[in-house]
PDB file of N, CA and C in Angstrom:
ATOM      1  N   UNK A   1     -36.559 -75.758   5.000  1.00  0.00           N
ATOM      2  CA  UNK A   1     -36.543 -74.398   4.506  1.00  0.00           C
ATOM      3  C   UNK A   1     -35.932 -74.385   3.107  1.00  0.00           C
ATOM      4  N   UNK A   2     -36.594 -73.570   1.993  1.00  0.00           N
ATOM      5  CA  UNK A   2     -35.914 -73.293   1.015  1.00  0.00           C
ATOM      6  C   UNK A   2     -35.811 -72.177   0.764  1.00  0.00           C
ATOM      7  N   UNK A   3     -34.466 -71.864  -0.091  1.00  0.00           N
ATOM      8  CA  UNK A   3     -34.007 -70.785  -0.057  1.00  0.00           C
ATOM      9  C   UNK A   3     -34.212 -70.495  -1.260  1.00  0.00           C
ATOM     10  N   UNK A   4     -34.501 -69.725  -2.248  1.00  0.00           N
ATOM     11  CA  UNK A   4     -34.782 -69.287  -3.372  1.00  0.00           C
ATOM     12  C   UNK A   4     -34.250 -68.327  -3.962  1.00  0.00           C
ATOM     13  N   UNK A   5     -33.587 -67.258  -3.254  1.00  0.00           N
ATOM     14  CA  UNK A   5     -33.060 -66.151  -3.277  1.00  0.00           C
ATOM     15  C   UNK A   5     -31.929 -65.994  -2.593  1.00  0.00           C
ATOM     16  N   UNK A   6     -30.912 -65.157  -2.383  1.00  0.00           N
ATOM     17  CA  UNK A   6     -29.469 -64.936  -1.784  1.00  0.00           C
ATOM     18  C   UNK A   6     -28.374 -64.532  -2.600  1.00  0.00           C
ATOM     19  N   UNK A   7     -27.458 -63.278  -2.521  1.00  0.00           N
ATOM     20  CA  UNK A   7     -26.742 -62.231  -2.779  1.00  0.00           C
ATOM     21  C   UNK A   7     -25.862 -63.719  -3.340  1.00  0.00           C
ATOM     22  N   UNK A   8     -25.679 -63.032  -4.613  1.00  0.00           N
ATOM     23  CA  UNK A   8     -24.729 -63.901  -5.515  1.00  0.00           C
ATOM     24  C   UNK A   8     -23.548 -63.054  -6.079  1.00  0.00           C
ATOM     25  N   UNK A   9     -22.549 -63.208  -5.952  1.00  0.00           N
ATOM     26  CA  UNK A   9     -21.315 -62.067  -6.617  1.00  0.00           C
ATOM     27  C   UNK A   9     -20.704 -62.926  -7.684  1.00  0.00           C
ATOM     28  N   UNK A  10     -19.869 -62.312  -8.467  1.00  0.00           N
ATOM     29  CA  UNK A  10     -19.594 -62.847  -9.391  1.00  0.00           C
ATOM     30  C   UNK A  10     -17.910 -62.289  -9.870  1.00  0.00           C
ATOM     31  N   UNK A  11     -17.154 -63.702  -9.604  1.00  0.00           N
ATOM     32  CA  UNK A  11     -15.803 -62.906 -10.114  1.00  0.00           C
ATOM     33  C   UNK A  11     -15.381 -63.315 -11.061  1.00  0.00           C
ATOM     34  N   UNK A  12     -14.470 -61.606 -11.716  1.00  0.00           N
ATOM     35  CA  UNK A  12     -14.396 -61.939 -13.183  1.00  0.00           C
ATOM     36  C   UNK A  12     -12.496 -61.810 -13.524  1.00  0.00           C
ATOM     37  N   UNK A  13     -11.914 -62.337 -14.103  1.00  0.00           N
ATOM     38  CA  UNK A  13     -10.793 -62.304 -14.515  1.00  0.00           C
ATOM     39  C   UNK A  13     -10.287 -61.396 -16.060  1.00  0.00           C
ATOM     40  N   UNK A  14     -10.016 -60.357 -16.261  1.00  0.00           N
ATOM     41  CA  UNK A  14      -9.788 -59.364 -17.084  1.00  0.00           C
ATOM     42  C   UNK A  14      -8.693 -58.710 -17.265  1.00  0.00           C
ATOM     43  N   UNK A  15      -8.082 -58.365 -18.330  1.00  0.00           N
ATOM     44  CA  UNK A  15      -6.362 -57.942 -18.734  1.00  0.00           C
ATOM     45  C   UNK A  15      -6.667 -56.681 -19.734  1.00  0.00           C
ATOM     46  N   UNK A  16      -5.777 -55.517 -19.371  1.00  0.00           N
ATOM     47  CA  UNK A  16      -6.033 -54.777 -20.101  1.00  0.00           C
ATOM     48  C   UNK A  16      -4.501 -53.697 -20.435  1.00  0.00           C
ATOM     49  N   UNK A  17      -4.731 -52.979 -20.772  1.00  0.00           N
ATOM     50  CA  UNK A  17      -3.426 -51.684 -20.919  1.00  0.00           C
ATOM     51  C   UNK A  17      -3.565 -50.323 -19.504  1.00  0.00           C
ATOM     52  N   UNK A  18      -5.101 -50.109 -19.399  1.00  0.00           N
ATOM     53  CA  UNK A  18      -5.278 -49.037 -18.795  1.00  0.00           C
ATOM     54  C   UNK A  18      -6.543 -48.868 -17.624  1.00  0.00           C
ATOM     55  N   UNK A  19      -6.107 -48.441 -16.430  1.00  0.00           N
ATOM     56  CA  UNK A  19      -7.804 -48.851 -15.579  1.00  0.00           C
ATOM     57  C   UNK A  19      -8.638 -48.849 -16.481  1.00  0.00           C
ATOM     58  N   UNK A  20      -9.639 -47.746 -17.325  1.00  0.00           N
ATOM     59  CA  UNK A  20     -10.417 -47.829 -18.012  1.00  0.00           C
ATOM     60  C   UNK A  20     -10.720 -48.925 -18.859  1.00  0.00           C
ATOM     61  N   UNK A  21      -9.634 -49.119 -19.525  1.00  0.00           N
ATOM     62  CA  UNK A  21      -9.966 -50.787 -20.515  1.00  0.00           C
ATOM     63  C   UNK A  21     -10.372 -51.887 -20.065  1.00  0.00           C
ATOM     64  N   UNK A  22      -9.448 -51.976 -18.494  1.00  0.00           N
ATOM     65  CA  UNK A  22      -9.846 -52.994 -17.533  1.00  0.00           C
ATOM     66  C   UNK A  22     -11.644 -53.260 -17.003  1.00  0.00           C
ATOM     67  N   UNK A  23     -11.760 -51.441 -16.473  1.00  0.00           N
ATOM     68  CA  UNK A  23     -13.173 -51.354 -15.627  1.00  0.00           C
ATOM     69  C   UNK A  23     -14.382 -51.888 -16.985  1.00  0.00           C
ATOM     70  N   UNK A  24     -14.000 -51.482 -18.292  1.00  0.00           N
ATOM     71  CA  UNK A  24     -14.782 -52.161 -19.308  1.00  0.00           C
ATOM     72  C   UNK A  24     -15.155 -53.333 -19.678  1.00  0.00           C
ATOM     73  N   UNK A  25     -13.898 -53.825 -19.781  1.00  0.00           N
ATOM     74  CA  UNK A  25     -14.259 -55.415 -20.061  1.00  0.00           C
ATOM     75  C   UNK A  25     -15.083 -55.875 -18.506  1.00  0.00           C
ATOM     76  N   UNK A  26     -14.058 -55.741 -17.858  1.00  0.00           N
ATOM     77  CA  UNK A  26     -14.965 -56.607 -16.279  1.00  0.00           C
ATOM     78  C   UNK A  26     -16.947 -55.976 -16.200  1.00  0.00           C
ATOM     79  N   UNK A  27     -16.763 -54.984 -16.325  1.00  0.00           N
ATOM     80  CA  UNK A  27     -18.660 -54.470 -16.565  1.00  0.00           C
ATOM     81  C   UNK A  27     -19.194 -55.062 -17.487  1.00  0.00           C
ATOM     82  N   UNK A  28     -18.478 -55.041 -18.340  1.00  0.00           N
ATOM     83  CA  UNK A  28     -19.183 -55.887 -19.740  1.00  0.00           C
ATOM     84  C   UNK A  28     -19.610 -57.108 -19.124  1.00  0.00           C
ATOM     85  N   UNK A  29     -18.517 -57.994 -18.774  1.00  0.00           N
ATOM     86  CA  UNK A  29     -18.756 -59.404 -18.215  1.00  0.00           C
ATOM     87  C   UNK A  29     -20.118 -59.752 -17.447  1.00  0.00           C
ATOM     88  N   UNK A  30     -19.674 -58.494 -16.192  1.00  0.00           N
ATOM     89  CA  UNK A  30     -20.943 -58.685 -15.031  1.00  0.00           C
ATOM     90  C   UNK A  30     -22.201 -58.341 -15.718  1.00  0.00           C
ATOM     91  N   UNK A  31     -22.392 -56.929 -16.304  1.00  0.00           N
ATOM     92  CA  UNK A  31     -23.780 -57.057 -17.000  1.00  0.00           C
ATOM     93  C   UNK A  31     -23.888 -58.170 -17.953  1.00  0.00           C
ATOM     94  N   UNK A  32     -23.695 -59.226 -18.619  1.00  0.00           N
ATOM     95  CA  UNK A  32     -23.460 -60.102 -19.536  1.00  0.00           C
ATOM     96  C   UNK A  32     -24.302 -61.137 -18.192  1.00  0.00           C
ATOM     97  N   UNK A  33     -23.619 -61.573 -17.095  1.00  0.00           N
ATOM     98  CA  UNK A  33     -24.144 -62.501 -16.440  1.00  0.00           C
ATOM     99  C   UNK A  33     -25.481 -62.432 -15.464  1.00  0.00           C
ATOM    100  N   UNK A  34     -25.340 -60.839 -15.400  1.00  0.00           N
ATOM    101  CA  UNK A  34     -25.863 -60.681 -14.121  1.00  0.00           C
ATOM    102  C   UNK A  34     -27.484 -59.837 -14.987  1.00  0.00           C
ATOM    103  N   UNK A  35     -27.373 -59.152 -16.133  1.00  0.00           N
ATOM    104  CA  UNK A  35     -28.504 -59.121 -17.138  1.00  0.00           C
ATOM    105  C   UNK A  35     -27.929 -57.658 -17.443  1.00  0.00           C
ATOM    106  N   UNK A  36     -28.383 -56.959 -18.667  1.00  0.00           N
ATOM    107  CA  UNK A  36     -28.453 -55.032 -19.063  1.00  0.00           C
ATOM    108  C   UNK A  36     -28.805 -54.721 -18.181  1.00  0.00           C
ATOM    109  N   UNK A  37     -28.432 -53.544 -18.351  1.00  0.00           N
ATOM    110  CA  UNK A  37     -28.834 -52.347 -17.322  1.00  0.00           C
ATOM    111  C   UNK A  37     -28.897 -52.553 -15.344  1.00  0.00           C
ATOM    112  N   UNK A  38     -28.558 -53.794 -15.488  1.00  0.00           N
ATOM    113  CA  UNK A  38     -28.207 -54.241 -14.000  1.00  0.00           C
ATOM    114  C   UNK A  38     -27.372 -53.087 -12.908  1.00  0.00           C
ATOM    115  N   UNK A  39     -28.262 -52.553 -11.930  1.00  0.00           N
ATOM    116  CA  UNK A  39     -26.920 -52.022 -11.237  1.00  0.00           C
ATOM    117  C   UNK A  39     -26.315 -52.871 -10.127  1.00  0.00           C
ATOM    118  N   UNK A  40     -24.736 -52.519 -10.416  1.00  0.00           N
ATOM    119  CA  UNK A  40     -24.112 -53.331  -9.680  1.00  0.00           C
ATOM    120  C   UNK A  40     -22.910 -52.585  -8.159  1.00  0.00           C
ATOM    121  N   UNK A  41     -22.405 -53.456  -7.897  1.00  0.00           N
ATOM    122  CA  UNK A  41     -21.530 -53.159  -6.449  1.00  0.00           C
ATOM    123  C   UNK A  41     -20.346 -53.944  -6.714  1.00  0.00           C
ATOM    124  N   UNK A  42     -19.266 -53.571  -6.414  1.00  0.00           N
ATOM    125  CA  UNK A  42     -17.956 -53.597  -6.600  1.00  0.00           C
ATOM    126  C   UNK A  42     -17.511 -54.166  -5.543  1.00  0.00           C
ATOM    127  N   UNK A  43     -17.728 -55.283  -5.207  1.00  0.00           N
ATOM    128  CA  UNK A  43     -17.088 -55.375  -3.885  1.00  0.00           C
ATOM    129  C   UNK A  43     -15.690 -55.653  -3.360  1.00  0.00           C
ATOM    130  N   UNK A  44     -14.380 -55.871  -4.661  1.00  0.00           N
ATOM    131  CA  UNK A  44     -13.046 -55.928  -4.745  1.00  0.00           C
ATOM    132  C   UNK A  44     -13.102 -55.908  -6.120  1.00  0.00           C
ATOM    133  N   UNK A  45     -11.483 -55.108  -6.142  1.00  0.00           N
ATOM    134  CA  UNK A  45     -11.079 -55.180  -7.417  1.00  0.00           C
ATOM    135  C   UNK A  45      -9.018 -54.921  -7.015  1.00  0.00           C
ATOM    136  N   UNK A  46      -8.630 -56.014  -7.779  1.00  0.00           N
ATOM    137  CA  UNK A  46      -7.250 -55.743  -7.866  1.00  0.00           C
ATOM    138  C   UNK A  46      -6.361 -56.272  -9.150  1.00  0.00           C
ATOM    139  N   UNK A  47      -5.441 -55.612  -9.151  1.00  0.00           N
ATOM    140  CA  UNK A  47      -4.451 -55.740 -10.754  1.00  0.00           C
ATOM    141  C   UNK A  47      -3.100 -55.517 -10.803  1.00  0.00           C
ATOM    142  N   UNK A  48      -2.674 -56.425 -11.285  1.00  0.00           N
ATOM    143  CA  UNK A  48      -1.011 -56.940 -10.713  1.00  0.00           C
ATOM    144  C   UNK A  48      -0.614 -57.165 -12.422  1.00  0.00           C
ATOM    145  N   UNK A  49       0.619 -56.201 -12.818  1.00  0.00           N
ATOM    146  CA  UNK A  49       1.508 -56.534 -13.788  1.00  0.00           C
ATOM    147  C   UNK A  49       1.367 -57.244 -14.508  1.00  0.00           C
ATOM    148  N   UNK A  50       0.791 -58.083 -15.735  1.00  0.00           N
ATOM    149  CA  UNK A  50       1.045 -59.122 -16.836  1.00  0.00           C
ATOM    150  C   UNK A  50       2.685 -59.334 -17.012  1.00  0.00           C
ATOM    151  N   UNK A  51       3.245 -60.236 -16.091  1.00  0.00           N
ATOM    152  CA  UNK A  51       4.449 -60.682 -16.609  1.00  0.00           C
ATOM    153  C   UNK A  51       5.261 -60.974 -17.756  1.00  0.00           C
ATOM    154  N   UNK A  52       4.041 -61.192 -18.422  1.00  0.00           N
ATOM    155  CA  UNK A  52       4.720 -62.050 -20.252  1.00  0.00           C
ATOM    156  C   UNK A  52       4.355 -60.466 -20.828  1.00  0.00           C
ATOM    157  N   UNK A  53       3.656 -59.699 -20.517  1.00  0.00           N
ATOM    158  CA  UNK A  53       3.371 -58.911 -21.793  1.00  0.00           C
ATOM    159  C   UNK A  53       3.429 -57.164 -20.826  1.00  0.00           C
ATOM    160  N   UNK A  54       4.317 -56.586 -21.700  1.00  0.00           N
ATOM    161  CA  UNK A  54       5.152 -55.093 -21.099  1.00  0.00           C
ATOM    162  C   UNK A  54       3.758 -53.944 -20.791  1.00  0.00           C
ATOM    163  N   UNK A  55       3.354 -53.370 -20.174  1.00  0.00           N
ATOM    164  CA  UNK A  55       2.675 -52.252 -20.003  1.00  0.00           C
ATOM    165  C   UNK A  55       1.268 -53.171 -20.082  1.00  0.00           C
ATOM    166  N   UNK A  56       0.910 -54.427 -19.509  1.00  0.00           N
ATOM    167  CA  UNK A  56      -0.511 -54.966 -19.511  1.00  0.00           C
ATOM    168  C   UNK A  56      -0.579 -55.706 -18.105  1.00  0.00           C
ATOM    169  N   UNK A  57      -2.118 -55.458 -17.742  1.00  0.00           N
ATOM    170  CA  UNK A  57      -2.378 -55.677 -16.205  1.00  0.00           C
ATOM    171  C   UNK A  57      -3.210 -56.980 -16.031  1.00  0.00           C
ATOM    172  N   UNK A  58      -3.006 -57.353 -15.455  1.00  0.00           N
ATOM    173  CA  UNK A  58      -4.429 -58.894 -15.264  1.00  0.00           C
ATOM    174  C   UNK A  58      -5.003 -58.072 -13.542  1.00  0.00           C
ATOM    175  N   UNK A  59      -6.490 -58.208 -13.816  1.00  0.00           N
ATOM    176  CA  UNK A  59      -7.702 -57.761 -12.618  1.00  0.00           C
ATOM    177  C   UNK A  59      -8.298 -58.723 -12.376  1.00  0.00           C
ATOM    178  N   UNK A  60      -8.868 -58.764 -11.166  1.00  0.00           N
ATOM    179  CA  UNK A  60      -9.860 -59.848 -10.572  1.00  0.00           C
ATOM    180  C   UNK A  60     -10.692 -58.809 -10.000  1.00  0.00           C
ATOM    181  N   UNK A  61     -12.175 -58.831 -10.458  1.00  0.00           N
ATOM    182  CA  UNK A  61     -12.837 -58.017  -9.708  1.00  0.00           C
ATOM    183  C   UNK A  61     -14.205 -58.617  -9.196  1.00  0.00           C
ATOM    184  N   UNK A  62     -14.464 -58.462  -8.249  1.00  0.00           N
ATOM    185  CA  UNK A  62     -15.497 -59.240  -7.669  1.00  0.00           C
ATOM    186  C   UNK A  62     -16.940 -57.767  -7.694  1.00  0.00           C
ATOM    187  N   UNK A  63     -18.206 -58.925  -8.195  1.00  0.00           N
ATOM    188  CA  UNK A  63     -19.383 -57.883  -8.757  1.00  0.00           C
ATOM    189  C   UNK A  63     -20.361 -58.505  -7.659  1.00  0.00           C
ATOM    190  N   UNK A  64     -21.623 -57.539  -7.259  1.00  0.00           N
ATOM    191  CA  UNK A  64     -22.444 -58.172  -6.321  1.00  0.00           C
ATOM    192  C   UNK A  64     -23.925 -57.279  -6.883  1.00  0.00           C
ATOM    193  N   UNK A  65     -24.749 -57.918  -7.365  1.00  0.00           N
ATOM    194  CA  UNK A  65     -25.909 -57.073  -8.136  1.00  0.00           C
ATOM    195  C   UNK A  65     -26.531 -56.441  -6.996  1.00  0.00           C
ATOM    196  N   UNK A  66     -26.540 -54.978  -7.412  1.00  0.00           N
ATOM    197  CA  UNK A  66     -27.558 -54.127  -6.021  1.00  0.00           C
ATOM    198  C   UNK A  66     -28.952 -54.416  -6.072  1.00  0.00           C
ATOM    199  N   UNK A  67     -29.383 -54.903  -4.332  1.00  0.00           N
ATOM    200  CA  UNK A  67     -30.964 -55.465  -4.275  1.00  0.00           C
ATOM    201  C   UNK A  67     -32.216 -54.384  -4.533  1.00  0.00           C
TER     202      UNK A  67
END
């Protein structure tokens, strides 16, 4: 059997000041890999403090292109 096709997600690592700055860059990324105008699915997203740097967040958000 070959498989040719199958739900691919894609996680992205992103730092920002503010949700919004964050949800930007990480969309940017996924449409970047996943192609324009792609719609996509969110399937986690979380963001924990930047230690070294005051009022900045590091996100991991996991993307899954809608079929």
């Amino acid at each position: 059997m070959s498989v040719r096709r199958f739900p691919l997600t894609l996680r992205v690592a992103v730092s920002g000041a503010t949700p919004d700055e964050i949800r930007e860059a990480a969309v940017a990324q996924a449409l970047s890999f996943f192609g324009a105008g792609t719609e996509l699915d969110v399937i986690s997203a979380e963001a924990e403090p930047d230690g070294e740097h005051h009022n900045r967040y590091n996100a991991t958000v996991v993307f899954r292109k809608v079929s």
